[in-house]
Protein backbone atom coordinates (compact mmCIF):
# COMPACT_ATOMS: atom_id res chain seq x y z
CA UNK A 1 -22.34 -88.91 -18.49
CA UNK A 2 -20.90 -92.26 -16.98
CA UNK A 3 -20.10 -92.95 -20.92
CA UNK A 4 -18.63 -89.38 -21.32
CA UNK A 5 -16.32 -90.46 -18.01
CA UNK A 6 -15.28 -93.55 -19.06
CA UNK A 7 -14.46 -92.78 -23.12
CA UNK A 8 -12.52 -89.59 -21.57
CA UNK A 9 -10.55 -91.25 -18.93
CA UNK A 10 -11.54 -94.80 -18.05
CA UNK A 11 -13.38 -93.25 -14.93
CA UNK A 12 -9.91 -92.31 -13.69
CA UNK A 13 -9.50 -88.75 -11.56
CA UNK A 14 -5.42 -89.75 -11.01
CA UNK A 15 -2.51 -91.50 -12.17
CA UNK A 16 -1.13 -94.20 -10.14
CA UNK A 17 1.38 -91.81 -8.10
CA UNK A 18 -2.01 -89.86 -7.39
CA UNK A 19 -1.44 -86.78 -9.18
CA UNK A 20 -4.41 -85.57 -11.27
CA UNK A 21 -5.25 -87.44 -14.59
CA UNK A 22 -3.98 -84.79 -17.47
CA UNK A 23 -5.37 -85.52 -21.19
CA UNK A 24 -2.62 -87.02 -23.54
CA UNK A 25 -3.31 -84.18 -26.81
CA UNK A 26 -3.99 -81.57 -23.98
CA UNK A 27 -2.35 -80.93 -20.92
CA UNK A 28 -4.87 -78.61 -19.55
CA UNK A 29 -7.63 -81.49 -19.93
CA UNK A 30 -7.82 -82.52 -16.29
CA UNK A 31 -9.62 -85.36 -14.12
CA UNK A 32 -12.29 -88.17 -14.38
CA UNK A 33 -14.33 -85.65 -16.94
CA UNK A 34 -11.35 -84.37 -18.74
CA UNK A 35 -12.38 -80.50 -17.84
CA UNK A 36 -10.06 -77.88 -19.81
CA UNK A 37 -8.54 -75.61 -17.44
CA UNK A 38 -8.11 -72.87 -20.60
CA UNK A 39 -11.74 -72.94 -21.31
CA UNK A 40 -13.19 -73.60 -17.93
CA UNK A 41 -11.21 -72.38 -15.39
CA UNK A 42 -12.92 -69.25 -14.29
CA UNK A 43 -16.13 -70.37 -14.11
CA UNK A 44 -14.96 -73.08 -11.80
CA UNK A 45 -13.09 -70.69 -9.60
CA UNK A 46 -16.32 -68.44 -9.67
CA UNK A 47 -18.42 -71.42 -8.47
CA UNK A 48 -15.96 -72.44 -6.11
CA UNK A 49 -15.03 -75.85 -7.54
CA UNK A 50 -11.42 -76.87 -7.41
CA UNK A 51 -11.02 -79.60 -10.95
CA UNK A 52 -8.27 -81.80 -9.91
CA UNK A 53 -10.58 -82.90 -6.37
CA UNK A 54 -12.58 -85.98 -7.89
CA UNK A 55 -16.05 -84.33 -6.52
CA UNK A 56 -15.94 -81.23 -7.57
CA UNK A 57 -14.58 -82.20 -11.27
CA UNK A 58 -18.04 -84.15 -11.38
CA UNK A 59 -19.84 -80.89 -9.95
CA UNK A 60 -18.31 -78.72 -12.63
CA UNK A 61 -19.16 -81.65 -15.46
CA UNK A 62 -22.97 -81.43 -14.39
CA UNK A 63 -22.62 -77.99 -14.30
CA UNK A 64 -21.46 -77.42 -17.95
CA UNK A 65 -23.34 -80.48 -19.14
CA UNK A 66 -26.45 -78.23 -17.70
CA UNK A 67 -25.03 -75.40 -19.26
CA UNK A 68 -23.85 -76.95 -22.66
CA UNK A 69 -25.19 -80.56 -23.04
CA UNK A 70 -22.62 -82.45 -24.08
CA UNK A 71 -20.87 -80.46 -26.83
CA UNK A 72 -17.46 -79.78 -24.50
CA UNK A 73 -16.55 -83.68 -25.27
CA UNK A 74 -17.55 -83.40 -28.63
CA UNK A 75 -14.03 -85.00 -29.51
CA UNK A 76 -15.02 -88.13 -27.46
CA UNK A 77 -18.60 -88.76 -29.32
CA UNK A 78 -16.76 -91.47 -31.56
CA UNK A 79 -16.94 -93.48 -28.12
CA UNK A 80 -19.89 -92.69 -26.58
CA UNK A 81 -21.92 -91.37 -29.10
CA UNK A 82 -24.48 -94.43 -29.04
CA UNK A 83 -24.86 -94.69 -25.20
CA UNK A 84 -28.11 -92.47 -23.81
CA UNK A 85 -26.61 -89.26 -21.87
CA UNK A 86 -29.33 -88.44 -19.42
CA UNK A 87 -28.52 -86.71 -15.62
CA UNK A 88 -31.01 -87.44 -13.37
């Protein structure tokens, strides 16, 4: 997942005025892992996790990644599709 993180947002959570990190094509792309707010937003507010704190952006990404694998940054496998994605 560190390859997922840095091919999404070169392991940035915020810009340098500190707001959140927003994807370029997609607004609602958000943080370190890049979460969508239209597709994932509910299940992070029903798990409690807030996506634009740092920590609980990663929580969500393990969460989905457990839930998923690694299709939701299926755009980004040009970049990391050669590096091993294992969670431990």
């Amino acid at each position: 997942m560190a390859e997922v993180a840095r091919c999404e947002s070169t392991f940035r959570h915020t810009m340098a005025d500190g707001s959140v990190l927003r994807g370029r094509v997609d607004k609602r792309d958000t943080g370190v892992m890049q979460i969508n707010t239209y597709y994932h937003q509910k299940t992070a507010d029903a798990l409690g996790l807030d996506l634009e704190n740092f920590y609980e952006n990663m929580a969500f990404a393990r969460n989905l990644y457990e839930r998923q694998g690694v299709q939701p940054w299926s755009a980004s496998r040009p970049c990391w599709g050669n590096a091993q994605l294992v969670l431990r």
